[in-house]
C-alpha atoms as a PDB file:
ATOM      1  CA  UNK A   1     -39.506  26.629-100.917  1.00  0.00           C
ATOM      2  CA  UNK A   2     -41.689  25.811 -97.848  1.00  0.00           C
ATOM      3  CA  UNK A   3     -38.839  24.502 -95.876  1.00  0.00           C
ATOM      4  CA  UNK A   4     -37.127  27.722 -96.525  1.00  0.00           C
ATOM      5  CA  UNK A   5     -40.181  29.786 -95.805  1.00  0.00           C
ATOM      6  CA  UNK A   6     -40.754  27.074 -92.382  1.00  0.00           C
ATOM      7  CA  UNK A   7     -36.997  27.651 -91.518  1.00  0.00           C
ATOM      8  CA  UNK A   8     -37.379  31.634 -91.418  1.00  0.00           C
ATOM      9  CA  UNK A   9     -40.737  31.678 -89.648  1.00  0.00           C
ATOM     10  CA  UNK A  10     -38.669  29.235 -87.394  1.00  0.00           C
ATOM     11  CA  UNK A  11     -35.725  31.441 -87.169  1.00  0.00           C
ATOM     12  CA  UNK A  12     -38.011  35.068 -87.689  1.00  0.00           C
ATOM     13  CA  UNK A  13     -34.987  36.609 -85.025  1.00  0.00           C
ATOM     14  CA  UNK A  14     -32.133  35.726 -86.558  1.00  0.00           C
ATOM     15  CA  UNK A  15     -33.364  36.964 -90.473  1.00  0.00           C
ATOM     16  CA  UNK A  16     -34.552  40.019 -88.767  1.00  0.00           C
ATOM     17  CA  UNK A  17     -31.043  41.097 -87.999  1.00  0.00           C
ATOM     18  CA  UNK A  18     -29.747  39.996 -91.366  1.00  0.00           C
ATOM     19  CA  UNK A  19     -32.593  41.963 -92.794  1.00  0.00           C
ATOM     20  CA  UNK A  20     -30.951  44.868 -90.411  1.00  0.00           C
ATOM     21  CA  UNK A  21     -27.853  44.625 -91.454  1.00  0.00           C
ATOM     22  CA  UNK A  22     -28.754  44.515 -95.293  1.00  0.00           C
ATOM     23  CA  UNK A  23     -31.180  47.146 -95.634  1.00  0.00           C
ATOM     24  CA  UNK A  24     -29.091  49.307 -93.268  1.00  0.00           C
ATOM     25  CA  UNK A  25     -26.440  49.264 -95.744  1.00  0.00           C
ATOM     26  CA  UNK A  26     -28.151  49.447 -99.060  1.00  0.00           C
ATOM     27  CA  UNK A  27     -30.121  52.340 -97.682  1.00  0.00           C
ATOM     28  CA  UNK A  28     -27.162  54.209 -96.673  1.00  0.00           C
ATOM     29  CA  UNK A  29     -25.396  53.376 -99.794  1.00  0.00           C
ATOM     30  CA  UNK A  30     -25.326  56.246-102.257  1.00  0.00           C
ATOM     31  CA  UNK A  31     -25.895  53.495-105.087  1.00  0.00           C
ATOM     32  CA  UNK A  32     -28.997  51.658-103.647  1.00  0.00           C
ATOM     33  CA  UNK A  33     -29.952  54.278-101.344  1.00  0.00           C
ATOM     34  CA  UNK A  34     -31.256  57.308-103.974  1.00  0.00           C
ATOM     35  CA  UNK A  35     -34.074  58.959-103.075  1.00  0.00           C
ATOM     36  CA  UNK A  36     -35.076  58.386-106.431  1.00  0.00           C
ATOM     37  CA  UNK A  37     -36.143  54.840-105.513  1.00  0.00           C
ATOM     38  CA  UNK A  38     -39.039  54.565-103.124  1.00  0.00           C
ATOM     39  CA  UNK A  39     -38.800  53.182-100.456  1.00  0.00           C
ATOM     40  CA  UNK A  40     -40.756  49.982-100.555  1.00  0.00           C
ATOM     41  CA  UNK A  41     -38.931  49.047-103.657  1.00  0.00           C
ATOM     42  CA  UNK A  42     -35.240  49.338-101.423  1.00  0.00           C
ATOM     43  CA  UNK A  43     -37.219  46.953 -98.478  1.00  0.00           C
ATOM     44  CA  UNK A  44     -38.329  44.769-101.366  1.00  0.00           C
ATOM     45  CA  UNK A  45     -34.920  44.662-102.518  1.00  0.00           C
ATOM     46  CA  UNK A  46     -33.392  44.017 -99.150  1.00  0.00           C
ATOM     47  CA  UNK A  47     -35.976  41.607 -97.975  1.00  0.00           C
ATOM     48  CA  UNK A  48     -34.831  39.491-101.636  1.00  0.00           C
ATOM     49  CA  UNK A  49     -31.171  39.910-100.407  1.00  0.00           C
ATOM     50  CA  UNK A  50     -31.442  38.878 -97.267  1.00  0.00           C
ATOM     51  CA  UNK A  51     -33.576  35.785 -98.300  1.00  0.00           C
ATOM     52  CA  UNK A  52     -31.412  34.536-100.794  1.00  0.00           C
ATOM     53  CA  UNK A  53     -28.609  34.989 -98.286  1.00  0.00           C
ATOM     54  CA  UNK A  54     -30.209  32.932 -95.515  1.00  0.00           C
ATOM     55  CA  UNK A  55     -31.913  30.145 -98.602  1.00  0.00           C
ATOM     56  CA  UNK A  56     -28.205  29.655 -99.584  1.00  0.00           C
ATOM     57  CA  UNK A  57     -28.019  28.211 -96.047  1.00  0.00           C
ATOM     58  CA  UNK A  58     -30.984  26.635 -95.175  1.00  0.00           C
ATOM     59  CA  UNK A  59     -29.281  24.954 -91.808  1.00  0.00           C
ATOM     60  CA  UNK A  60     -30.733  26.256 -88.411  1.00  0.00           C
ATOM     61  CA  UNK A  61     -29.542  29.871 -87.290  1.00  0.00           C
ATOM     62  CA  UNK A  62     -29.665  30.171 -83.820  1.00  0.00           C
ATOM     63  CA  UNK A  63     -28.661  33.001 -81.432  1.00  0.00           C
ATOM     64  CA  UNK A  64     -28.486  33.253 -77.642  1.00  0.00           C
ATOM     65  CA  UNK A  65     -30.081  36.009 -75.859  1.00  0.00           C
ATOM     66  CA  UNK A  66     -31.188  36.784 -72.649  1.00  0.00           C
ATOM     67  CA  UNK A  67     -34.019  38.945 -73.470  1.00  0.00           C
ATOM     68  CA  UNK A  68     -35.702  41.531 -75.308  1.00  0.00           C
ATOM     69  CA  UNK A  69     -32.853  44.615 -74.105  1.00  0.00           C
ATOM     70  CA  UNK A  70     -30.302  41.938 -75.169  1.00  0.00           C
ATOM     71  CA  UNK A  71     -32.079  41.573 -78.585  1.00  0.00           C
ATOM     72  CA  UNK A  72     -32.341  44.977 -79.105  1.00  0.00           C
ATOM     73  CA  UNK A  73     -29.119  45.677 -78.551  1.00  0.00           C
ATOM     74  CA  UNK A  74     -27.779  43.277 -81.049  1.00  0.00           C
ATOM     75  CA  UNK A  75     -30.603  44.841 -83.864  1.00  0.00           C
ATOM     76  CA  UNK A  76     -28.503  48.402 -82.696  1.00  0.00           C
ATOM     77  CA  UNK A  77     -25.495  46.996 -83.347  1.00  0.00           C
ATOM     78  CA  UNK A  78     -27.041  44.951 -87.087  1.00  0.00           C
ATOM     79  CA  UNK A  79     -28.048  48.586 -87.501  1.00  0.00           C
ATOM     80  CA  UNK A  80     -24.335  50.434 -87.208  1.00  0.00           C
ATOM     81  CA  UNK A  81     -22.921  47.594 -88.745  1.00  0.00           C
ATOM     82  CA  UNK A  82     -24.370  48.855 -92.228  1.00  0.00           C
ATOM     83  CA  UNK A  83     -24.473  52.486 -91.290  1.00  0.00           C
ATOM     84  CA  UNK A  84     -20.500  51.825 -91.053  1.00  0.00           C
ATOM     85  CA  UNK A  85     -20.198  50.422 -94.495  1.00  0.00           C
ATOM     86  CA  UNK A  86     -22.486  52.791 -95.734  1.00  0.00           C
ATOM     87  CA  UNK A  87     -20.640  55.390 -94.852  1.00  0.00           C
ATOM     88  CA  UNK A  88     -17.171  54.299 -96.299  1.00  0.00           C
ATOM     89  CA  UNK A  89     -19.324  53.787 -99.706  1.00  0.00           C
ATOM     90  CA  UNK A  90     -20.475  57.609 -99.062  1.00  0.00           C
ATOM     91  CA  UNK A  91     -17.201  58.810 -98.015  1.00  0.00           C
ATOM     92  CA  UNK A  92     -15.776  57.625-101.637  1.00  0.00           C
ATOM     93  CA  UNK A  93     -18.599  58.724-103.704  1.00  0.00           C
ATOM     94  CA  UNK A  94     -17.949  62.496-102.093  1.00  0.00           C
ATOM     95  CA  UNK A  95     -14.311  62.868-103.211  1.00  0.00           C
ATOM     96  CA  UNK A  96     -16.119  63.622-106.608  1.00  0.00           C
ATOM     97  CA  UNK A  97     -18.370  66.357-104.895  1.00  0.00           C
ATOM     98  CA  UNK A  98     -14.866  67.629-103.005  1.00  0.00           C
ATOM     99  CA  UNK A  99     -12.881  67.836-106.238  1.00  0.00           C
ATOM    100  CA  UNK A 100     -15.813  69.533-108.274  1.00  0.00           C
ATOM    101  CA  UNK A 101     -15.968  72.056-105.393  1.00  0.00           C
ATOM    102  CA  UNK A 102     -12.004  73.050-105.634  1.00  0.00           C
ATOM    103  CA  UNK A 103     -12.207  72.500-109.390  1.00  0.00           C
ATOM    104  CA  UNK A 104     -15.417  75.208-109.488  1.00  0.00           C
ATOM    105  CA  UNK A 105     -13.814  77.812-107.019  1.00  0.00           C
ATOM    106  CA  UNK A 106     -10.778  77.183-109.980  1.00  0.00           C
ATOM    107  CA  UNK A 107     -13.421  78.147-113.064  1.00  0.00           C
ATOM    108  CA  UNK A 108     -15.070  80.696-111.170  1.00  0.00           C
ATOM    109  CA  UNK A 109     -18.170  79.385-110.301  1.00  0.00           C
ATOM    110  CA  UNK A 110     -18.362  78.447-106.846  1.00  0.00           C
ATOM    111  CA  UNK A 111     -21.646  80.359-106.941  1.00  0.00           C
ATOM    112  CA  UNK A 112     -23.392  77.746-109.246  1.00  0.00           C
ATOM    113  CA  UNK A 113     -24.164  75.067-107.859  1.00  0.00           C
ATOM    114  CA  UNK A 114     -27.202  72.501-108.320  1.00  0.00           C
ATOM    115  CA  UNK A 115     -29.486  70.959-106.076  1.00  0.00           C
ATOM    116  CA  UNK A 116     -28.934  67.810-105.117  1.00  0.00           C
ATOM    117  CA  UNK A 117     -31.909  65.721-103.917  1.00  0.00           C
ATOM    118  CA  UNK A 118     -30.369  62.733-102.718  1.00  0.00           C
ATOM    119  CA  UNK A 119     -28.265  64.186-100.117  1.00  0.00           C
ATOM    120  CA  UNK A 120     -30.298  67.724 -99.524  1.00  0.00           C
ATOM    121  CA  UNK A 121     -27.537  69.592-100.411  1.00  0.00           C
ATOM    122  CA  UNK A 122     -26.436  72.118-103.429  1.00  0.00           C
ATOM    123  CA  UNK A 123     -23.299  70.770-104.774  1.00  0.00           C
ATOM    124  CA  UNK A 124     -20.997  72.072-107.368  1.00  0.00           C
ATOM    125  CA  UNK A 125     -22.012  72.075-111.184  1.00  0.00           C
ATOM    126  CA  UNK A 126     -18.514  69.794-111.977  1.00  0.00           C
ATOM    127  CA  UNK A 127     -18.943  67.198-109.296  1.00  0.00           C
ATOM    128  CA  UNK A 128     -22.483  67.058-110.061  1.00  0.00           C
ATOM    129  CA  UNK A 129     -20.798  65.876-113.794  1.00  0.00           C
ATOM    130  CA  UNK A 130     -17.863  63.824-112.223  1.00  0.00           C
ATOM    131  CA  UNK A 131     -20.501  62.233-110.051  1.00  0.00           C
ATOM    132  CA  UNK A 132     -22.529  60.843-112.885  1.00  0.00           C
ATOM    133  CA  UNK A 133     -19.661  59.942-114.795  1.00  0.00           C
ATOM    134  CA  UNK A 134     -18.659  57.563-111.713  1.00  0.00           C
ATOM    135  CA  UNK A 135     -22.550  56.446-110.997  1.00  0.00           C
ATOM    136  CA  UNK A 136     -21.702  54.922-114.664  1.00  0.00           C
ATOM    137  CA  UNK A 137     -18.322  53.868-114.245  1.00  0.00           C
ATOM    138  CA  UNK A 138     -19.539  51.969-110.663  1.00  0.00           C
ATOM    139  CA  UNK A 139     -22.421  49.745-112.438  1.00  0.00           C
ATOM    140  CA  UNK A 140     -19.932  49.276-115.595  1.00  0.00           C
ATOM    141  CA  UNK A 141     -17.390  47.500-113.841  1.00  0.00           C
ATOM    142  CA  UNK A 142     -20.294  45.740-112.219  1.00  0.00           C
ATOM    143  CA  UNK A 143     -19.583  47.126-108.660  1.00  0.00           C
ATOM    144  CA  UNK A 144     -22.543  47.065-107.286  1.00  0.00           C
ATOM    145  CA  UNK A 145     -22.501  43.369-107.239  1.00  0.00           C
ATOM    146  CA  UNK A 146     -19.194  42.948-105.874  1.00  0.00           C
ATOM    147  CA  UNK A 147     -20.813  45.717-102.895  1.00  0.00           C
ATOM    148  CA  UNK A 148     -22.966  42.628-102.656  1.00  0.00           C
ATOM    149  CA  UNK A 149     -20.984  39.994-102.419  1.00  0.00           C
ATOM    150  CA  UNK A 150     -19.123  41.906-100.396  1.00  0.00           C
ATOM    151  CA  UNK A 151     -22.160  41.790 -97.488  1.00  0.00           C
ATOM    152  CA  UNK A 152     -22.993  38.513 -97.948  1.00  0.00           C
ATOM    153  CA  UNK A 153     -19.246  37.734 -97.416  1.00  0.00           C
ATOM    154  CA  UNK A 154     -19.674  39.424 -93.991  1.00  0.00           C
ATOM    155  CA  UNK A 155     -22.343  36.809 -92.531  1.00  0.00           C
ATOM    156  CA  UNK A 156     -20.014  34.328 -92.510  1.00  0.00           C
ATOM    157  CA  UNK A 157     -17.160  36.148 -91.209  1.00  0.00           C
ATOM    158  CA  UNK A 158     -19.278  38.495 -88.674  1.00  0.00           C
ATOM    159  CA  UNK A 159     -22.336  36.199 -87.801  1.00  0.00           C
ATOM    160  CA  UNK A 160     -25.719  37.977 -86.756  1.00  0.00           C
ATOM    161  CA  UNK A 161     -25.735  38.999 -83.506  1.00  0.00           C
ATOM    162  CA  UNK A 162     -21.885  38.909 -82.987  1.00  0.00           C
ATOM    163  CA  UNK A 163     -21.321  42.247 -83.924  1.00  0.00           C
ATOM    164  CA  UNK A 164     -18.596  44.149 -81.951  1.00  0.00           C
ATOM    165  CA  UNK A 165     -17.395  47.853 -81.755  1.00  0.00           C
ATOM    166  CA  UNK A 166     -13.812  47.914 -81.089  1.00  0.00           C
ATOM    167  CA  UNK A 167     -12.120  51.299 -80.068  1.00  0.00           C
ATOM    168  CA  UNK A 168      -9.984  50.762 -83.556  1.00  0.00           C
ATOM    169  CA  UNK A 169     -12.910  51.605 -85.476  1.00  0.00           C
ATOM    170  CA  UNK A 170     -12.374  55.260 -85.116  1.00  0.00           C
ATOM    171  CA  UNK A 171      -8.759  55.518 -85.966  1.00  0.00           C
ATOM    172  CA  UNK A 172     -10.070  53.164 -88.910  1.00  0.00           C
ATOM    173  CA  UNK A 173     -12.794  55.805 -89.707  1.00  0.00           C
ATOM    174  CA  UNK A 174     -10.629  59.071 -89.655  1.00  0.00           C
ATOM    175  CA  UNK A 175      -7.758  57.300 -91.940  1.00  0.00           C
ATOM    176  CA  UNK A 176     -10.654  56.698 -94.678  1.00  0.00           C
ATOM    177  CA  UNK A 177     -12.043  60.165 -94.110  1.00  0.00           C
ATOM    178  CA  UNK A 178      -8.197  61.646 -94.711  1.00  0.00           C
ATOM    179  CA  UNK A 179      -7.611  59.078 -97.909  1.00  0.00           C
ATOM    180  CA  UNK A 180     -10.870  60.144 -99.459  1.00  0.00           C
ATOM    181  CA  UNK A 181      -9.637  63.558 -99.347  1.00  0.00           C
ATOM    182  CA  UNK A 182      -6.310  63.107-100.777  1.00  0.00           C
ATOM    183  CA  UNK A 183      -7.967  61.199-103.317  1.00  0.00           C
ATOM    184  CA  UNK A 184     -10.233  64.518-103.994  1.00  0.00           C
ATOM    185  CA  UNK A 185      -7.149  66.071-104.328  1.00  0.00           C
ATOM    186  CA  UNK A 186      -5.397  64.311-106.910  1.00  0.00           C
ATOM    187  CA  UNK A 187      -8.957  64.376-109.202  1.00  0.00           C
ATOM    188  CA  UNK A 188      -8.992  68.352-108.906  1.00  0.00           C
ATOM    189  CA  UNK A 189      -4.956  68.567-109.353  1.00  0.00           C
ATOM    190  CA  UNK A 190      -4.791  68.450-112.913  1.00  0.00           C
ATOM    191  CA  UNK A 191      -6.659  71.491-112.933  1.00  0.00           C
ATOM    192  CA  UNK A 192      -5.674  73.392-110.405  1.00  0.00           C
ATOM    193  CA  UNK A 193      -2.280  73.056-111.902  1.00  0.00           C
ATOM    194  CA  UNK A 194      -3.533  74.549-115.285  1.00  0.00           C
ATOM    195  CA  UNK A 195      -5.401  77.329-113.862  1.00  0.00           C
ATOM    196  CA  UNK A 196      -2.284  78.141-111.397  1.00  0.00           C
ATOM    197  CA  UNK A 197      -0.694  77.871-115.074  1.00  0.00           C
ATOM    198  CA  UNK A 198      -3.017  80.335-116.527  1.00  0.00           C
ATOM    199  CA  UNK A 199      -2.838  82.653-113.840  1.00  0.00           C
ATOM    200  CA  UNK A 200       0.772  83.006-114.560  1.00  0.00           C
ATOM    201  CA  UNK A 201       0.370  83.401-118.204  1.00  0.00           C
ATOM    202  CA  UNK A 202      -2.246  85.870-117.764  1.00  0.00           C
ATOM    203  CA  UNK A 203       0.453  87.963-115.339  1.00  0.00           C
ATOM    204  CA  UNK A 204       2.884  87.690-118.262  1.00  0.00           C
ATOM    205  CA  UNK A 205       0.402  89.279-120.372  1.00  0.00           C
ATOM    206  CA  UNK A 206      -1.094  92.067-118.632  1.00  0.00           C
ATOM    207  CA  UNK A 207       2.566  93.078-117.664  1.00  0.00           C
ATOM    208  CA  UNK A 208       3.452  93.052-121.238  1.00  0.00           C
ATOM    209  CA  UNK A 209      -0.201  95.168-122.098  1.00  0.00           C
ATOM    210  CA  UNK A 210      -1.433  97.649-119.020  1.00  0.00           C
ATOM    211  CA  UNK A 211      -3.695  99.007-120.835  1.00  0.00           C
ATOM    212  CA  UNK A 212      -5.505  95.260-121.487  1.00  0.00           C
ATOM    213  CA  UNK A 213      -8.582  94.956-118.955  1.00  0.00           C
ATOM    214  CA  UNK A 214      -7.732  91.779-116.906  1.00  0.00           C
ATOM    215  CA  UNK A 215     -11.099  90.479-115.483  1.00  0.00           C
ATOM    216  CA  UNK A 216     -12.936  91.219-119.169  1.00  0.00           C
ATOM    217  CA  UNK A 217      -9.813  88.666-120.296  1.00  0.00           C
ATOM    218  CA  UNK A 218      -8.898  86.868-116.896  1.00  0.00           C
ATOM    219  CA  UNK A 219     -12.709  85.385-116.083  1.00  0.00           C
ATOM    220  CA  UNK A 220     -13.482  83.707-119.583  1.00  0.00           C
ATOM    221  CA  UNK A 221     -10.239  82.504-120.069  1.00  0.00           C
ATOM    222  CA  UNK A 222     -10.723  80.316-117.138  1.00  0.00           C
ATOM    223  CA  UNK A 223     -13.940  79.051-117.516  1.00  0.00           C
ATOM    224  CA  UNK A 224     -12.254  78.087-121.010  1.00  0.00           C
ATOM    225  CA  UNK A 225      -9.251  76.449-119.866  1.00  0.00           C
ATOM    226  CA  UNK A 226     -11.438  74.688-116.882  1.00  0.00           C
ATOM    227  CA  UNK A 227     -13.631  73.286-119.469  1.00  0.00           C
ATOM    228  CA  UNK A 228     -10.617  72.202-121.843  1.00  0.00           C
ATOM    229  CA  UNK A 229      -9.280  70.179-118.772  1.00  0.00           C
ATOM    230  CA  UNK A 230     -12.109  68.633-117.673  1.00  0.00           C
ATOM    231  CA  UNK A 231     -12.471  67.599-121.676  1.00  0.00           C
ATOM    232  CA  UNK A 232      -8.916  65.988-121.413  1.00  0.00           C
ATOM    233  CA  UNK A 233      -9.150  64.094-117.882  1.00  0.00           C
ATOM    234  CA  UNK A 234     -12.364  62.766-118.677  1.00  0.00           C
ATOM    235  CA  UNK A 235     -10.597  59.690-120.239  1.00  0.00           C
ATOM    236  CA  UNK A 236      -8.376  59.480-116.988  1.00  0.00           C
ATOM    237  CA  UNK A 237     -10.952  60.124-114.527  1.00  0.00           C
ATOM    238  CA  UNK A 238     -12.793  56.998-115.951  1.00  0.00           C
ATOM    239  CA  UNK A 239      -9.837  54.861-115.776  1.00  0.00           C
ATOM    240  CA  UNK A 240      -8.835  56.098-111.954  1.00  0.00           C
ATOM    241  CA  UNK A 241     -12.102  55.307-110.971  1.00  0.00           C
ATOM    242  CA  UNK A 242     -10.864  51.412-110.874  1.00  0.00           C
ATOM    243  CA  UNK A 243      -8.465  52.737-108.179  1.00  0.00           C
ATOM    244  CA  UNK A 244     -11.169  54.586-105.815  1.00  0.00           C
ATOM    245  CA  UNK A 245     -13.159  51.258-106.408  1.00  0.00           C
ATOM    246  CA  UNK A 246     -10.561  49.428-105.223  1.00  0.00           C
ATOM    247  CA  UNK A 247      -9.653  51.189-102.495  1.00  0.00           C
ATOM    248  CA  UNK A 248     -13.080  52.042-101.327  1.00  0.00           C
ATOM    249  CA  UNK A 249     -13.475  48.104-100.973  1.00  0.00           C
ATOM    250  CA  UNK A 250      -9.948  47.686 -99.421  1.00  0.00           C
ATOM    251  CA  UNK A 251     -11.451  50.309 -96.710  1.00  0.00           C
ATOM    252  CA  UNK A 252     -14.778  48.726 -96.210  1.00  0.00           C
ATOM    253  CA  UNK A 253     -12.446  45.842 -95.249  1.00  0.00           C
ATOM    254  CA  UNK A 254     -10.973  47.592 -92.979  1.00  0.00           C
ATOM    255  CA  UNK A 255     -14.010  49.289 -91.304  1.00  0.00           C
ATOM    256  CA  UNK A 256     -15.157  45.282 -90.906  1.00  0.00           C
ATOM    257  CA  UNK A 257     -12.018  44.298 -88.852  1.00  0.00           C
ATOM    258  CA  UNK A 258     -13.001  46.802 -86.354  1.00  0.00           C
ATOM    259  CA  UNK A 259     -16.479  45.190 -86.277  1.00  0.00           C
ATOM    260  CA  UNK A 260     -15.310  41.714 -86.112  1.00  0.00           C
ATOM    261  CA  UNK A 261     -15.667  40.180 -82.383  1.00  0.00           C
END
């Protein structure tokens, strides 16, 4: 223990931008980074990351720098590094928020929506749901420590302080940004396609009885058949959740290769 604690005080510059990079990206993490959680228990919890990380390698770290604007410019870059990730892990967690927003304008109520405190925001009363529902589906299939394994894996393969931003990075940004929305997509489909469904039964019926008053009919009848879906998919949303997992670590992959120097 005190030739750990010796080796950081020896080496405060280089754990100082693996404490960067680590609580820049549980912070911006929508799993670590609830406002729920105050914030000296997140730097606890990154300062415990980022020591175990550097104990599992108690060898000297050294870096080369020319100065204090060079060090600062590598903590900058530390910093983006997890801002990056973070935001892929943010990214995937909001194709929930997308879906419940096309799936309430579906029911009828994209008027209600609920506060959200974590992101400042009112959001819609069904991703709100479908948001939980993944929250528990995440820590079920233990993702959170595969997220962490995930950033420890990165210190070997992107040491501190060799941190690049390659022009790729972008394209790699907007081609996560257009597959979490796709992904939205196909969450909300199912029941889009039953209240485009409903819509045309409804027609059938009013066409069949004028004198029938469609919005005393129309309104609850969707709200009905909304929640009937969302009682069905449930099952299925829980089981495609392995495949936004999945590809929400394939991406964060991808975000690192245009990091890599």
């Amino acid at each position: 223990m005190e030739q750990i604690i010796g080796a950081v005080t020896a080496n405060i510059d280089y754990f100082m931008l693996m404490f960067i990079r680590v609580s820049s990206l549980l912070m911006a993490s929508p799993i670590f980074g609830r406002k729920a959680l105050p914030n000296l228990v997140k730097i606890a919890f990154s300062l415990v990351v980022t020591y175990a990380v550097f104990a599992a390698k108690p060898e000297t770290h050294t870096i080369v720098y020319s100065g204090v604007i060079e060090y600062g410019l590598m903590c900058v870059k530390e910093l983006l590094f997890g801002l990056v990730l973070g935001y892929v892990t943010t990214l995937f967690f909001s194709v929930v928020q997308t879906a419940g927003q096309m799936i309430d304008m579906q029911m009828g109520f994209g008027m209600v929506n609920v506060f959200d405190v974590n992101s400042n925001i009112s959001v819609p009363v069904s991703g709100n749901l479908l948001n939980v529902v993944l929250l528990v589906a995440f820590f079920g299939v233990n993702g959170h420590l595969h997220l962490i394994r995930l950033l420890v894996g990165t210190f070997g393969s992107i040491p501190p302080g060799q941190v690049a931003l390659n022009p790729i990075i972008g394209m790699t940004a907007l081609e996560v940004f257009t597959l979490t929305f796709m992904l939205a997509v196909s969450v909300a489909l199912p029941l889009l396609a039953s209240g485009l469904l409903g819509e045309v039964a409804l027609g059938f019926i009013v066409r069949a009885i004028p004198q029938m008053n469609i919005f005393v009919v129309g309104i609850p009848l969707k709200i009905l058949l909304g929640f009937m879906m969302l009682l069905i998919i449930m099952p299925v949303f829980v089981s495609f959740s392995d495949v936004l997992f999945e590809r929400m670590f394939d991406s964060i992959n991808h975000m690192m290769a245009g990091l890599a120097p």
